[in-house]
N, C-alpha and C. Protein backbone atom coordinates (compact mmCIF):
# COMPACT_ATOMS: atom_id res chain seq x y z
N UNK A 1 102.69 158.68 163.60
CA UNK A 1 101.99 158.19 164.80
C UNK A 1 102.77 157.04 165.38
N UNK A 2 102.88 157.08 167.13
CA UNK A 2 103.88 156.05 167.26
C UNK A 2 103.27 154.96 167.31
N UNK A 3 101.85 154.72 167.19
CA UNK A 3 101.04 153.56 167.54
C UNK A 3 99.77 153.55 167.31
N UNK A 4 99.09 152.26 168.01
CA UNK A 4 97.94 152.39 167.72
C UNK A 4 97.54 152.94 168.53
N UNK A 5 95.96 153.18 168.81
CA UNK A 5 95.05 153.91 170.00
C UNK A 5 94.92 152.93 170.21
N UNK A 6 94.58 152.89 172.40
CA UNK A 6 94.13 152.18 172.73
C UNK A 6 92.34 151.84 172.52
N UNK A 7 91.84 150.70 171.93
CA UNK A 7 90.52 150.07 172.35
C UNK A 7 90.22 149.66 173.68
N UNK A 8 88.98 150.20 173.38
CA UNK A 8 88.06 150.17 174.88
C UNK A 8 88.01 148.45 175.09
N UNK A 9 87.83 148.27 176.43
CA UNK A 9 88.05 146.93 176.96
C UNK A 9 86.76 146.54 177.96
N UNK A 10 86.27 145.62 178.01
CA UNK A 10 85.06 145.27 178.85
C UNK A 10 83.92 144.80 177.92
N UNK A 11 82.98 144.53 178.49
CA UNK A 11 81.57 144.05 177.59
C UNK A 11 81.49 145.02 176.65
N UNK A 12 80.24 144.84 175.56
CA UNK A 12 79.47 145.82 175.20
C UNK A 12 78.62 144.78 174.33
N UNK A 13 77.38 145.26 174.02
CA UNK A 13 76.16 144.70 173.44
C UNK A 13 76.51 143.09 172.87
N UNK A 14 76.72 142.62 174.54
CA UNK A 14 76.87 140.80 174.11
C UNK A 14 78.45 140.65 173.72
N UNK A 15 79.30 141.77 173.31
CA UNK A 15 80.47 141.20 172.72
C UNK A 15 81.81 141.51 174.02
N UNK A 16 82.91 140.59 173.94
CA UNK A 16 84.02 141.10 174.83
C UNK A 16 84.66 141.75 173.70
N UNK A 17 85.87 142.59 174.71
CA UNK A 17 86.46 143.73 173.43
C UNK A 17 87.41 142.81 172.59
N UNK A 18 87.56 141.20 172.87
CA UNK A 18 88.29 140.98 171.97
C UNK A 18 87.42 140.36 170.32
N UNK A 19 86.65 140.41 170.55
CA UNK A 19 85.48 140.08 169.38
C UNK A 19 84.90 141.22 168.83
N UNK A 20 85.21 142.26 170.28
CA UNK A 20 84.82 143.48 168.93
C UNK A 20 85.69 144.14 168.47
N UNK A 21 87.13 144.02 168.59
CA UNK A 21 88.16 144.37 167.64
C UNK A 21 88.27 143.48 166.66
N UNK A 22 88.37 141.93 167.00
CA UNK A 22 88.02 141.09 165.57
C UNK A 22 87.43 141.82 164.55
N UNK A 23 85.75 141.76 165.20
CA UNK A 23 84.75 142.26 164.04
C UNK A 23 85.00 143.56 163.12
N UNK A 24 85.87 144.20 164.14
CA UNK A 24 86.39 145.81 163.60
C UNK A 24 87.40 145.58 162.28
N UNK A 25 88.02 144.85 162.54
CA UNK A 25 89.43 144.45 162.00
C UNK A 25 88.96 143.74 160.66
N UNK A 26 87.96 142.62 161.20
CA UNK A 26 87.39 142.22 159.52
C UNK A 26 86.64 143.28 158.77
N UNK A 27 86.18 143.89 159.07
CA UNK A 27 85.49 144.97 159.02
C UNK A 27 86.41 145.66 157.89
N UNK A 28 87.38 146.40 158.23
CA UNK A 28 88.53 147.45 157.63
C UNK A 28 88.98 146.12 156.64
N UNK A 29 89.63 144.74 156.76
CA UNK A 29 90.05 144.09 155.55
C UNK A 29 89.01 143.93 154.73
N UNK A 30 88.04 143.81 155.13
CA UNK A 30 86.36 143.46 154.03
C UNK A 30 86.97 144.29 152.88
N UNK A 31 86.06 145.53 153.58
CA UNK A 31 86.58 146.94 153.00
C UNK A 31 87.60 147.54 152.21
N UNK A 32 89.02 146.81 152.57
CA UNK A 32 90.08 147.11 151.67
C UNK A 32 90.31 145.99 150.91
N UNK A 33 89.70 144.93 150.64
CA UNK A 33 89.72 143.81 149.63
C UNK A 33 88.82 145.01 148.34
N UNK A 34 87.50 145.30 148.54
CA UNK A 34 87.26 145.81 147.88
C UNK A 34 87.78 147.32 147.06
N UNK A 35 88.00 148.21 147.85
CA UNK A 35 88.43 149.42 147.66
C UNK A 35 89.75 149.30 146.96
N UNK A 36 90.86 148.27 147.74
CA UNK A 36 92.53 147.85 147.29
C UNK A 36 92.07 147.43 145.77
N UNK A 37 91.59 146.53 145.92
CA UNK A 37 91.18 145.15 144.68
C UNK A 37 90.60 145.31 143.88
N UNK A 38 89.88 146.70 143.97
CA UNK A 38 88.85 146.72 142.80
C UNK A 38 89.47 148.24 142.17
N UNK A 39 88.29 149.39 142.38
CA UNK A 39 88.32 150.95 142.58
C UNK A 39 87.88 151.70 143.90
N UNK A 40 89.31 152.55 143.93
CA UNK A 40 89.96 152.75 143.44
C UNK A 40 91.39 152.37 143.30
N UNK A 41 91.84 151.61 144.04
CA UNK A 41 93.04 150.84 144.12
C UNK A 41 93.98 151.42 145.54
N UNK A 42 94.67 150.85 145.88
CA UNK A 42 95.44 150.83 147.26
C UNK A 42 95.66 152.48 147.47
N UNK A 43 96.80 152.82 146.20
CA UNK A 43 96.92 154.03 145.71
C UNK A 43 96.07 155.26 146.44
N UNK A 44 95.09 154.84 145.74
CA UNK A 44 94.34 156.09 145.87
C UNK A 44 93.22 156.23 146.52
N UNK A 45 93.10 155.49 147.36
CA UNK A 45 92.79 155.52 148.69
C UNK A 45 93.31 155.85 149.83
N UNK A 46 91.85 156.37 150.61
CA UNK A 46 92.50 157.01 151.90
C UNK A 46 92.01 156.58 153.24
N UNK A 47 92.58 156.41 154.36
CA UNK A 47 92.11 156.24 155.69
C UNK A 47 90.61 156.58 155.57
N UNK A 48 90.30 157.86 155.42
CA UNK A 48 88.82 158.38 155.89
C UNK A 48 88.01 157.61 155.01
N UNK A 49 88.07 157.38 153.41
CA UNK A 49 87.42 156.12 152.55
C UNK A 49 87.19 154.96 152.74
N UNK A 50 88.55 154.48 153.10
CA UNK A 50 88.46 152.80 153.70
C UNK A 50 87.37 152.98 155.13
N UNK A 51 87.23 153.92 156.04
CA UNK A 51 86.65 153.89 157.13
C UNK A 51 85.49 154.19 156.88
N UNK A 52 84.54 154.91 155.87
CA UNK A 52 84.10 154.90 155.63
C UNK A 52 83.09 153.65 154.71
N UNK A 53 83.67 153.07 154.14
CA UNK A 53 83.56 151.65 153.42
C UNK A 53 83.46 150.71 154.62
N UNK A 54 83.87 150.36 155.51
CA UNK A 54 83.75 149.62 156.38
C UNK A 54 82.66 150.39 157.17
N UNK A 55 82.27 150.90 157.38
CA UNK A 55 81.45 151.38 158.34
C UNK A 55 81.51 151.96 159.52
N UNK A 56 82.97 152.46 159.54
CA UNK A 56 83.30 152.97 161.39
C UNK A 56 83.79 153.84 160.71
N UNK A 57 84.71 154.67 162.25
CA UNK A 57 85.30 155.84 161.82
C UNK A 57 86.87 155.85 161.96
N UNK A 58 87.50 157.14 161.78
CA UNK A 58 88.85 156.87 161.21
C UNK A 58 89.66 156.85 162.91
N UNK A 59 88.87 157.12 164.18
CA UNK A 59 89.10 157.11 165.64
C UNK A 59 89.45 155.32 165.59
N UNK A 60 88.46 154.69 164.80
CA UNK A 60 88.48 152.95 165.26
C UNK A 60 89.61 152.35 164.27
N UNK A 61 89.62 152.97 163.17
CA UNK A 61 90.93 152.81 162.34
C UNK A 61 91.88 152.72 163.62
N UNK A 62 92.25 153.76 163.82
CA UNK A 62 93.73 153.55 164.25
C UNK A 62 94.11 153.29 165.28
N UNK A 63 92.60 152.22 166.35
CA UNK A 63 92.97 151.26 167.13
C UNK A 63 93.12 150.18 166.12
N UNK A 64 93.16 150.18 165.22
CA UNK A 64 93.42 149.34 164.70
C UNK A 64 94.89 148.40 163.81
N UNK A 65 94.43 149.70 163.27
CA UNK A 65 96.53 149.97 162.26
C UNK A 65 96.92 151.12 162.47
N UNK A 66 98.37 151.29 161.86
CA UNK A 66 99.21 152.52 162.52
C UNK A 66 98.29 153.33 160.80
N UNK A 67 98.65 152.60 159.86
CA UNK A 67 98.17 153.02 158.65
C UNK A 67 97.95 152.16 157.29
N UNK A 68 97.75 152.91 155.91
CA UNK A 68 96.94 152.05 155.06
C UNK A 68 97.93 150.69 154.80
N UNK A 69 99.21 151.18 155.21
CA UNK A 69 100.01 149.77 154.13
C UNK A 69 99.79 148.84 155.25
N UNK A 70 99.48 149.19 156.44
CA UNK A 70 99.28 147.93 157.23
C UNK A 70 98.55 146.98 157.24
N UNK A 71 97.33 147.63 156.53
CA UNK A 71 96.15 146.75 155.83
C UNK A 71 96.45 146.20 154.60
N UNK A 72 97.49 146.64 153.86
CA UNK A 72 97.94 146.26 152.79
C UNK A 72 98.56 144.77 153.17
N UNK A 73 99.49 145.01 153.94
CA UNK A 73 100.10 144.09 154.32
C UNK A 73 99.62 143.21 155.04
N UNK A 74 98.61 143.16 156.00
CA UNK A 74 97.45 142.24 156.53
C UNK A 74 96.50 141.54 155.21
N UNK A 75 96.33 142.09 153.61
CA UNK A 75 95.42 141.58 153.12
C UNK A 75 96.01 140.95 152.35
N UNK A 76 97.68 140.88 151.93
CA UNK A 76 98.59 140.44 151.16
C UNK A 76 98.69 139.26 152.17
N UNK A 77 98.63 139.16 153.10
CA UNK A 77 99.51 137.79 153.88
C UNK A 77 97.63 136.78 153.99
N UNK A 78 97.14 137.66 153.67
CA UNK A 78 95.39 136.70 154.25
C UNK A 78 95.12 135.91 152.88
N UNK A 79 95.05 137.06 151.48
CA UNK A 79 94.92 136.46 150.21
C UNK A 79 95.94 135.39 150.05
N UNK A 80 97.00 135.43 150.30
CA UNK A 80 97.67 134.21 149.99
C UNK A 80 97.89 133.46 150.67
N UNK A 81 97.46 133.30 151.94
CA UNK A 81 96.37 132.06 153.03
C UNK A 81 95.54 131.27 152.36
N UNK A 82 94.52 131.82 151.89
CA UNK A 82 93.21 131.50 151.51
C UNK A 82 93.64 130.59 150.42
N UNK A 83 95.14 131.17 149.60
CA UNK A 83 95.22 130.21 148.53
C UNK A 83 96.10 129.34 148.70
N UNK A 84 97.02 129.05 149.97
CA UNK A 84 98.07 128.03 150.67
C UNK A 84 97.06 127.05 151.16
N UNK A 85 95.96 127.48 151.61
CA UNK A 85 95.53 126.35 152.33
C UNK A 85 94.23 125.40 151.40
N UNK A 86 94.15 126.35 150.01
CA UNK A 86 93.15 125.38 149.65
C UNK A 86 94.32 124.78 148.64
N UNK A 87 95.40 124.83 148.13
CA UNK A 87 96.23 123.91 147.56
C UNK A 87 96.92 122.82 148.63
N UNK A 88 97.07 123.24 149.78
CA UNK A 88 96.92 122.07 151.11
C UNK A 88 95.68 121.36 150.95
N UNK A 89 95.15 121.60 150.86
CA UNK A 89 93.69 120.71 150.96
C UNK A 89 93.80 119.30 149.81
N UNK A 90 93.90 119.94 148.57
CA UNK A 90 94.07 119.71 147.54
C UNK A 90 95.34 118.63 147.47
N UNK A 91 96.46 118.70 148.23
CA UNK A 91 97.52 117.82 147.71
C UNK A 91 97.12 116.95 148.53
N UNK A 92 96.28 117.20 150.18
CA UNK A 92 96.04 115.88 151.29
C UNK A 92 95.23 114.96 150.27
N UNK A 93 94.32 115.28 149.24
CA UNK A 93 93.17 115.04 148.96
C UNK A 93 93.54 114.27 147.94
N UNK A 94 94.83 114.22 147.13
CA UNK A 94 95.56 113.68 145.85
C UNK A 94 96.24 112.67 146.16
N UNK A 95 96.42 112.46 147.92
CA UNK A 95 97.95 111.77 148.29
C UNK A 95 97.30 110.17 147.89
N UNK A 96 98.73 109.51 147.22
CA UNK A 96 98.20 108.57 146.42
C UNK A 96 98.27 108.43 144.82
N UNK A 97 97.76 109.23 144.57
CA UNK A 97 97.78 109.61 143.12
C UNK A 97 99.05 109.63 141.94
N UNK A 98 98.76 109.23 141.23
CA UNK A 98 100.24 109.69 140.22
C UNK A 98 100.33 111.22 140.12
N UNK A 99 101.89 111.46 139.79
CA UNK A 99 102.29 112.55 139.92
C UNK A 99 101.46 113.39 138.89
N UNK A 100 101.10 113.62 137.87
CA UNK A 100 100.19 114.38 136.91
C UNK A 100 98.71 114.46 137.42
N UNK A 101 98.47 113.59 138.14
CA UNK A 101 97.01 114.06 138.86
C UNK A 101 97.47 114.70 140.18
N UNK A 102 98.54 115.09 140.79
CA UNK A 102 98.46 115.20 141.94
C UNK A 102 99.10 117.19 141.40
N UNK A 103 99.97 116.83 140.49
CA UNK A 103 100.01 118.41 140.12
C UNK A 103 99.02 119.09 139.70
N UNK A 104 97.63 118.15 138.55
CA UNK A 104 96.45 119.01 138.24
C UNK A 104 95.97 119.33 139.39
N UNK A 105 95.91 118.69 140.50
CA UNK A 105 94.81 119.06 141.44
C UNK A 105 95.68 120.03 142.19
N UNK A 106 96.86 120.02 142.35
CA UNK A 106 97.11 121.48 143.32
C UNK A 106 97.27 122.86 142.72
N UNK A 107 97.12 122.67 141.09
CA UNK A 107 96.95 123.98 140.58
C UNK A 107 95.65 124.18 140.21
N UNK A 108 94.72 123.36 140.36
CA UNK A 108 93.23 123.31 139.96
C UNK A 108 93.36 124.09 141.32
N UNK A 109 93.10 124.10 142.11
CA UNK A 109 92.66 124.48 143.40
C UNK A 109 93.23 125.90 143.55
N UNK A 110 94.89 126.10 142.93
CA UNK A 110 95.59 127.46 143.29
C UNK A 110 94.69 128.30 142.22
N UNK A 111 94.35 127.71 140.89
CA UNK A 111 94.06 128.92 139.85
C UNK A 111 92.57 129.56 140.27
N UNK A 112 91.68 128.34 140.89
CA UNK A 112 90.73 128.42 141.38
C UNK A 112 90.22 129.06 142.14
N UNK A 113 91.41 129.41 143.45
CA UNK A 113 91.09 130.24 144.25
C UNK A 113 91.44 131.42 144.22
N UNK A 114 92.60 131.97 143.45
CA UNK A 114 93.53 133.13 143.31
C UNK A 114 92.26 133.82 141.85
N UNK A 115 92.02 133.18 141.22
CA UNK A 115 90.85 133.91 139.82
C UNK A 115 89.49 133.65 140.34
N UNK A 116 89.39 133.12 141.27
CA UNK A 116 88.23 133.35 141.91
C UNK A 116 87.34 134.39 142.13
N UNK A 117 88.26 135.49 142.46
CA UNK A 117 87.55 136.46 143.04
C UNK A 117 88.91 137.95 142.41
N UNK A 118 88.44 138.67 141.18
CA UNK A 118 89.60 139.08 140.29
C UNK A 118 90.41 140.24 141.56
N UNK A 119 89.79 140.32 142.46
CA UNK A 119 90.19 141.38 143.87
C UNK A 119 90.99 140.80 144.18
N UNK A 120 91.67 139.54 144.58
CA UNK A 120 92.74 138.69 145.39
C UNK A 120 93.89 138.91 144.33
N UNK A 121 93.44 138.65 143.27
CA UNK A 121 94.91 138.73 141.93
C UNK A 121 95.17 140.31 141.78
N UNK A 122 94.22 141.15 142.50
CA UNK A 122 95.23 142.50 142.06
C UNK A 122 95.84 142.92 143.12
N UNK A 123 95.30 142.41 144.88
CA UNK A 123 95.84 142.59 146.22
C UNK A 123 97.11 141.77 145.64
N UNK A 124 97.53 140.58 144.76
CA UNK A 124 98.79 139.95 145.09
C UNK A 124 99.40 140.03 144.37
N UNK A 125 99.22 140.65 142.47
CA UNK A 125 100.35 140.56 141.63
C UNK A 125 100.26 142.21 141.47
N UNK A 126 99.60 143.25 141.52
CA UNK A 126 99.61 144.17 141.41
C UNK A 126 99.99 145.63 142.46
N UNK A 127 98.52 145.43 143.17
CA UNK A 127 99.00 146.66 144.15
C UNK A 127 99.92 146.62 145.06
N UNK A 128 100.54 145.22 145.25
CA UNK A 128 101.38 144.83 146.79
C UNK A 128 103.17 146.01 146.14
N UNK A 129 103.35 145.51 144.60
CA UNK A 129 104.60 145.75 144.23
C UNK A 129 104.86 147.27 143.98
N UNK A 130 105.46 147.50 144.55
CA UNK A 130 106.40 149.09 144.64
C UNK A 130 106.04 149.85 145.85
N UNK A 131 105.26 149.43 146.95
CA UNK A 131 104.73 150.00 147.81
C UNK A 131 105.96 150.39 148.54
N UNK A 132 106.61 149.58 149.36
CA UNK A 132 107.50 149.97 150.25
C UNK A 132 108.65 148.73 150.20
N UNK A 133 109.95 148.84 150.97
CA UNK A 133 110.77 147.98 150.62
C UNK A 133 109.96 146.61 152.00
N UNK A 134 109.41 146.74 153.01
CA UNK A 134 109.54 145.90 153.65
C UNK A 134 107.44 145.02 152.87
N UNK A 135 106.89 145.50 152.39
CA UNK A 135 106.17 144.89 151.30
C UNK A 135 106.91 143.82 150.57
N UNK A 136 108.25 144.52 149.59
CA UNK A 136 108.70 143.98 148.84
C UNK A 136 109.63 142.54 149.48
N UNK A 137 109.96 142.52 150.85
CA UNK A 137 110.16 141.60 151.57
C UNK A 137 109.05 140.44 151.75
N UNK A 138 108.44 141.03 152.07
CA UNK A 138 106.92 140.04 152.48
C UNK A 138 106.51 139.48 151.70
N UNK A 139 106.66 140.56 149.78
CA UNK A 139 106.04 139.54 148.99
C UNK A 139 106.88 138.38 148.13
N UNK A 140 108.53 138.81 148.07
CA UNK A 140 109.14 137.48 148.16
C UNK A 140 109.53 136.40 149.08
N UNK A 141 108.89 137.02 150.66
CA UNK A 141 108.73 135.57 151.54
C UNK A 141 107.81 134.78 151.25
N UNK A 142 106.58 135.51 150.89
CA UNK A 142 105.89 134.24 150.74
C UNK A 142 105.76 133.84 149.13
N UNK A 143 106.36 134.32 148.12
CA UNK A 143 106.53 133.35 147.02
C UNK A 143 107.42 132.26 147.48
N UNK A 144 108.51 132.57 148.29
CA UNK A 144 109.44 131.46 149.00
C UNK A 144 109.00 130.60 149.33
N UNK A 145 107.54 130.86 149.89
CA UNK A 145 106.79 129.55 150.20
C UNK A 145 106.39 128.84 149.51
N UNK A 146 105.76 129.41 148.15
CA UNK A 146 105.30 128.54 146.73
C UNK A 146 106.30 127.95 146.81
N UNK A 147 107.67 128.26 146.47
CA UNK A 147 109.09 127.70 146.33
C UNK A 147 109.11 126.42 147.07
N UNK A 148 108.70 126.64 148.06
CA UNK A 148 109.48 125.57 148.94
C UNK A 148 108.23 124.42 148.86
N UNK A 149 106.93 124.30 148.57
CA UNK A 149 105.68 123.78 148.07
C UNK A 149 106.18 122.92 147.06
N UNK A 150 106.72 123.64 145.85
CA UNK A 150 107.14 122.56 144.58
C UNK A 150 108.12 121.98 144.87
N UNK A 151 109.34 122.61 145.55
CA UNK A 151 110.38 121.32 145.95
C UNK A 151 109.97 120.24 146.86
N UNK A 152 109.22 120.71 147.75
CA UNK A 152 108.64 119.35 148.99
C UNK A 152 108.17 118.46 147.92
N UNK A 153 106.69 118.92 146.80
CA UNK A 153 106.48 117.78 146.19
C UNK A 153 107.56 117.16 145.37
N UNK A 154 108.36 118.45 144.46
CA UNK A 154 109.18 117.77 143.47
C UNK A 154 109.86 116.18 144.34
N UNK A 155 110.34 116.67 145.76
CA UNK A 155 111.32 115.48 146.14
C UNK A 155 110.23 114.58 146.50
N UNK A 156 109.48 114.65 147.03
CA UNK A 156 108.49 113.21 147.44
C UNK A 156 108.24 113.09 146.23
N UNK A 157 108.21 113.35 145.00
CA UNK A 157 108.12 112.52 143.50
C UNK A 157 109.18 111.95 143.67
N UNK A 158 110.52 112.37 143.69
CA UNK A 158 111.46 112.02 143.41
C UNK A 158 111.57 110.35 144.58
N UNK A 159 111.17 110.54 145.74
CA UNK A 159 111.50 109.43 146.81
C UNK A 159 110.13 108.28 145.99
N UNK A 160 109.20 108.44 145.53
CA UNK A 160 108.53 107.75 144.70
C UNK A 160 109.08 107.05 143.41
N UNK A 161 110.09 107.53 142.82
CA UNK A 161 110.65 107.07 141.86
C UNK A 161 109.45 108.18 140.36
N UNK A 162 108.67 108.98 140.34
CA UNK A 162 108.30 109.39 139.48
C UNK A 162 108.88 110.87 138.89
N UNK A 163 109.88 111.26 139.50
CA UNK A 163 111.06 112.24 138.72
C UNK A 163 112.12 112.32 138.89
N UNK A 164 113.18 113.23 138.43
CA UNK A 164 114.58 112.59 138.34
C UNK A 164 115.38 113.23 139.47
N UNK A 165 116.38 112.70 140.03
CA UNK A 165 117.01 113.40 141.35
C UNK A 165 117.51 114.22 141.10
N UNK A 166 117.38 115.67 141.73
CA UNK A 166 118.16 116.74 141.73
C UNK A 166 117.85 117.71 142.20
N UNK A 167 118.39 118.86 142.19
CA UNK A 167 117.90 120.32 143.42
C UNK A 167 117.28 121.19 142.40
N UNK A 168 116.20 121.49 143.02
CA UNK A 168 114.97 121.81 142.77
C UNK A 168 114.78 123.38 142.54
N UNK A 169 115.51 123.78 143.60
CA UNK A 169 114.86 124.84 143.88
C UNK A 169 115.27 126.18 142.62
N UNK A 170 115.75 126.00 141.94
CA UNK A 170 116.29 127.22 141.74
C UNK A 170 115.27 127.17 139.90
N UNK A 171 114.98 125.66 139.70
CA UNK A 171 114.01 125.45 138.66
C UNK A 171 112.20 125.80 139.39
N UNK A 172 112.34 125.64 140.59
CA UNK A 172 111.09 126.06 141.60
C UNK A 172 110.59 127.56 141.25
N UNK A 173 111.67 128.10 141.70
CA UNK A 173 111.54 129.68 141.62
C UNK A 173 111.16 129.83 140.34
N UNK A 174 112.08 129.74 139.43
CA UNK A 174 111.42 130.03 137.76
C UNK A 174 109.98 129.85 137.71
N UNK A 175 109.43 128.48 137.63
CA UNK A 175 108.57 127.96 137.61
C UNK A 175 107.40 128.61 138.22
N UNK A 176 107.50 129.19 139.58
CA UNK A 176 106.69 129.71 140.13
C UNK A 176 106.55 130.95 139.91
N UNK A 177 107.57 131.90 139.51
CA UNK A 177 107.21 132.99 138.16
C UNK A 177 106.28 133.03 137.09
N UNK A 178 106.55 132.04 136.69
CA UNK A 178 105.36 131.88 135.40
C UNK A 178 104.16 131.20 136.18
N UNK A 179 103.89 130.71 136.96
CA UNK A 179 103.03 131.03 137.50
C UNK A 179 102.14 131.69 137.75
N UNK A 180 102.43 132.43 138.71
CA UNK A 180 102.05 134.19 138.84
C UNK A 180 101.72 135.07 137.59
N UNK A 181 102.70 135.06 136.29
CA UNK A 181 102.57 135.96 135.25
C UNK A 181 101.68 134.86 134.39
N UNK A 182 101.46 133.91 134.49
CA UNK A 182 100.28 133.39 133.41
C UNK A 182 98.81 133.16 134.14
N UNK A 183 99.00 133.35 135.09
CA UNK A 183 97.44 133.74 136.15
C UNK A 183 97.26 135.22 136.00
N UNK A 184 97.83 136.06 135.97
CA UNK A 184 97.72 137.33 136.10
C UNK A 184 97.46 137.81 134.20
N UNK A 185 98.34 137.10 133.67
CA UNK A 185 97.93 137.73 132.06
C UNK A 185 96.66 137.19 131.91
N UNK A 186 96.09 135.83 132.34
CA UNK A 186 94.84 135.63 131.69
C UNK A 186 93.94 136.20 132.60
N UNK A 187 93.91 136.84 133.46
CA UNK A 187 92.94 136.96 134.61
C UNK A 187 92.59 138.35 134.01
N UNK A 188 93.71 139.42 133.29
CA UNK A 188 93.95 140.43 132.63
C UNK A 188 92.96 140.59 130.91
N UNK A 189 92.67 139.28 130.42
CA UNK A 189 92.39 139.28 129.25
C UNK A 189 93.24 139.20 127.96
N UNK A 190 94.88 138.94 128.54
CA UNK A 190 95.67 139.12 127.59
C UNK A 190 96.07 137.49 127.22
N UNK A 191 95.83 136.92 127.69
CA UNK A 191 95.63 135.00 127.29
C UNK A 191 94.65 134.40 126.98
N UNK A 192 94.07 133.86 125.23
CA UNK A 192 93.02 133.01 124.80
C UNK A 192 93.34 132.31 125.38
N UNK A 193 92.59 131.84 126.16
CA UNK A 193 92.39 130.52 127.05
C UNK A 193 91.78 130.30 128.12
N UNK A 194 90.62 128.85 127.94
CA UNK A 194 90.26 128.95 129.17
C UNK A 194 91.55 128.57 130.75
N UNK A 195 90.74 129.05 132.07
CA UNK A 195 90.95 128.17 132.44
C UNK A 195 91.82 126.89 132.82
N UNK A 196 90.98 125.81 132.48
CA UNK A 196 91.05 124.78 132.58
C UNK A 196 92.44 124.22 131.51
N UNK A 197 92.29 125.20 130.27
CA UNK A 197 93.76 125.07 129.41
C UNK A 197 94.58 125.77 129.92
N UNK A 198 94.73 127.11 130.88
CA UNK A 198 95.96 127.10 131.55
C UNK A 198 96.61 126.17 132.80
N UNK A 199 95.40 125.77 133.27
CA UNK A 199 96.11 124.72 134.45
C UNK A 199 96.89 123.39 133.73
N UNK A 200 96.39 122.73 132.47
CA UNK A 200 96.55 121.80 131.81
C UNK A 200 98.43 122.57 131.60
N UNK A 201 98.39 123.63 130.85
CA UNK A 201 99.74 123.81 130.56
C UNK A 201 100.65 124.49 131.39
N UNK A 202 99.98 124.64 133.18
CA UNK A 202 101.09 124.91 134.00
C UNK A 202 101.41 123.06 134.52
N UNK A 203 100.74 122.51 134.37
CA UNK A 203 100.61 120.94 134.66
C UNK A 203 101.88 120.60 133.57
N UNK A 204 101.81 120.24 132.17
CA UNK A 204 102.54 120.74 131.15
C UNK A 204 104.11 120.52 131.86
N UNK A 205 103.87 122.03 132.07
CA UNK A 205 105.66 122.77 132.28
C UNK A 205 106.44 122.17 133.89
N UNK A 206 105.54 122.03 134.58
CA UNK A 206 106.13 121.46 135.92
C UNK A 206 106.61 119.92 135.40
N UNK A 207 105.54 118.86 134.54
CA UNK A 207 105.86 117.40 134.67
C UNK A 207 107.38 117.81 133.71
N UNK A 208 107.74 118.49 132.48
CA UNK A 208 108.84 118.99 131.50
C UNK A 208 109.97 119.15 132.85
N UNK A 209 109.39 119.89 133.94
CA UNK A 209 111.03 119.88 135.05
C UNK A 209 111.51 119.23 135.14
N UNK A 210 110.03 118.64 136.05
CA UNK A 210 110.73 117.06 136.95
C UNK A 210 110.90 116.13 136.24
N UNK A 211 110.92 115.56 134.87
CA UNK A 211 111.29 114.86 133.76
C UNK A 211 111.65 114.87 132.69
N UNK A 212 112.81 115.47 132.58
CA UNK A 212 113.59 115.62 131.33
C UNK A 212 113.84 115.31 130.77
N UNK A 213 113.95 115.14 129.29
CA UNK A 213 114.21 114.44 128.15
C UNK A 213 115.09 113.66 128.57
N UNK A 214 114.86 111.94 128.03
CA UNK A 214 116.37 111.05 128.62
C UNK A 214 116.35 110.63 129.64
N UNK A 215 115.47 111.32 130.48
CA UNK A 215 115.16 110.61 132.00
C UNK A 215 114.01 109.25 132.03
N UNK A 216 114.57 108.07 132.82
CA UNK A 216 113.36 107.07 132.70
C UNK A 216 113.76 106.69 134.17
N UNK A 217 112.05 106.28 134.83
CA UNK A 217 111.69 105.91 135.71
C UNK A 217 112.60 104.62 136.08
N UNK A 218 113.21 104.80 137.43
CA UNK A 218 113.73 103.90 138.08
C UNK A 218 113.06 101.94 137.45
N UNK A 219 114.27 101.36 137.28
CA UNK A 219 113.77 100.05 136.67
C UNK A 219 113.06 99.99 135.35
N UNK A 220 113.28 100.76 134.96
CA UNK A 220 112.43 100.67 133.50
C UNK A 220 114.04 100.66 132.58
């Protein structure tokens, strides 16, 4: 299909058509949070299911998206919104703080929101990977962004004098690997632990970066 269908345009019951494609549109992501995220999984699902689950038909689908990975890819870039902006929240909310409270609180907030709801951790470590190559783009742009999150703080530690100078990024990336795979193993059942003891030991492994054995705080 080369596109979408056009949506009807003008009033209708109180709404303009751009609020009722909104509503349409949340509508179909509602729908594929659950169906993607839960059962039966991205996979094995189909247009006429997801449209069905949302409540319209597969005509309003595809004013909508060309097809399913598009929703894929609309719910991959929203889930990891939801969890950029409450670890934004979280570091405005720390500024001030020593560096070990300012890392608990932006992974308190990431583990918080990503295991929140076990549908967001399978839209982002699971169903997104092997779909298509331009997926597989999207989903290392925005780990790039985690990336670029721990170096901004790593260096404003560093312009603070509370870690040691040096380039970041390539200990970022690691870092933010295990990340991902120790949220996802315990979210899985395959990690004793609460919680609150994995944030403690992703807290742990980040302060071990930015302060390496032998390293002491400026003037000390």
């Amino acid at each position: 299909m080369a596109g979408r269908l056009r949506a009807p345009t003008g009033r209708y019951g109180g709404k303009s058509a751009v609020e009722r494609q909104a509503e349409r549109r949340r509508r179909f992501l509602d729908a594929a949070l659950q169906l993607f995220g839960d059962t039966p999984g991205y996979r094995a699902t189909t247009v006429a299911a997801l449209s069905e689950a949302a409540g319209l038909s597969t005509r309003q689908f595809y004013e909508e998206f060309r097809t399913l990975e598009d929703v894929l890819t609309a719910l991959h870039l929203e889930v990891n919104d939801w969890a950029e902006q409450a670890v934004l929240l979280a570091v405005a909310a720390a500024e001030g703080l020593p560096l070990p409270e300012r890392a608990a609180a932006m992974f308190r907030a990431y583990a918080a929101n990503v295991t929140g709801d076990p549908r967001r951790i399978r839209i982002t470590f699971v169903e997104i990977i092997g779909v298509s190559p331009s997926l597989e783009e999207q989903r290392l742009a925005r780990r790039a962004t985690w990336v670029d999150l721990v170096c901004a703080e790593a260096k404003a530690a560093v312009a603070r004098g509370e870690a040691a100078p040096r380039d970041y990024r390539l200990a970022a990336t690691a870092f933010i690997g295990s990340v991902n795979g120790l949220l996802h193993d315990w979210n899985a059942g395959w990690v004793d632990a609460t919680l609150d003891e994995v944030v403690e030991e992703l807290v742990r492994q980040l302060l071990a970066i930015l302060r390496p054995p032998g390293w002491k705080p400026p003037g000390t």
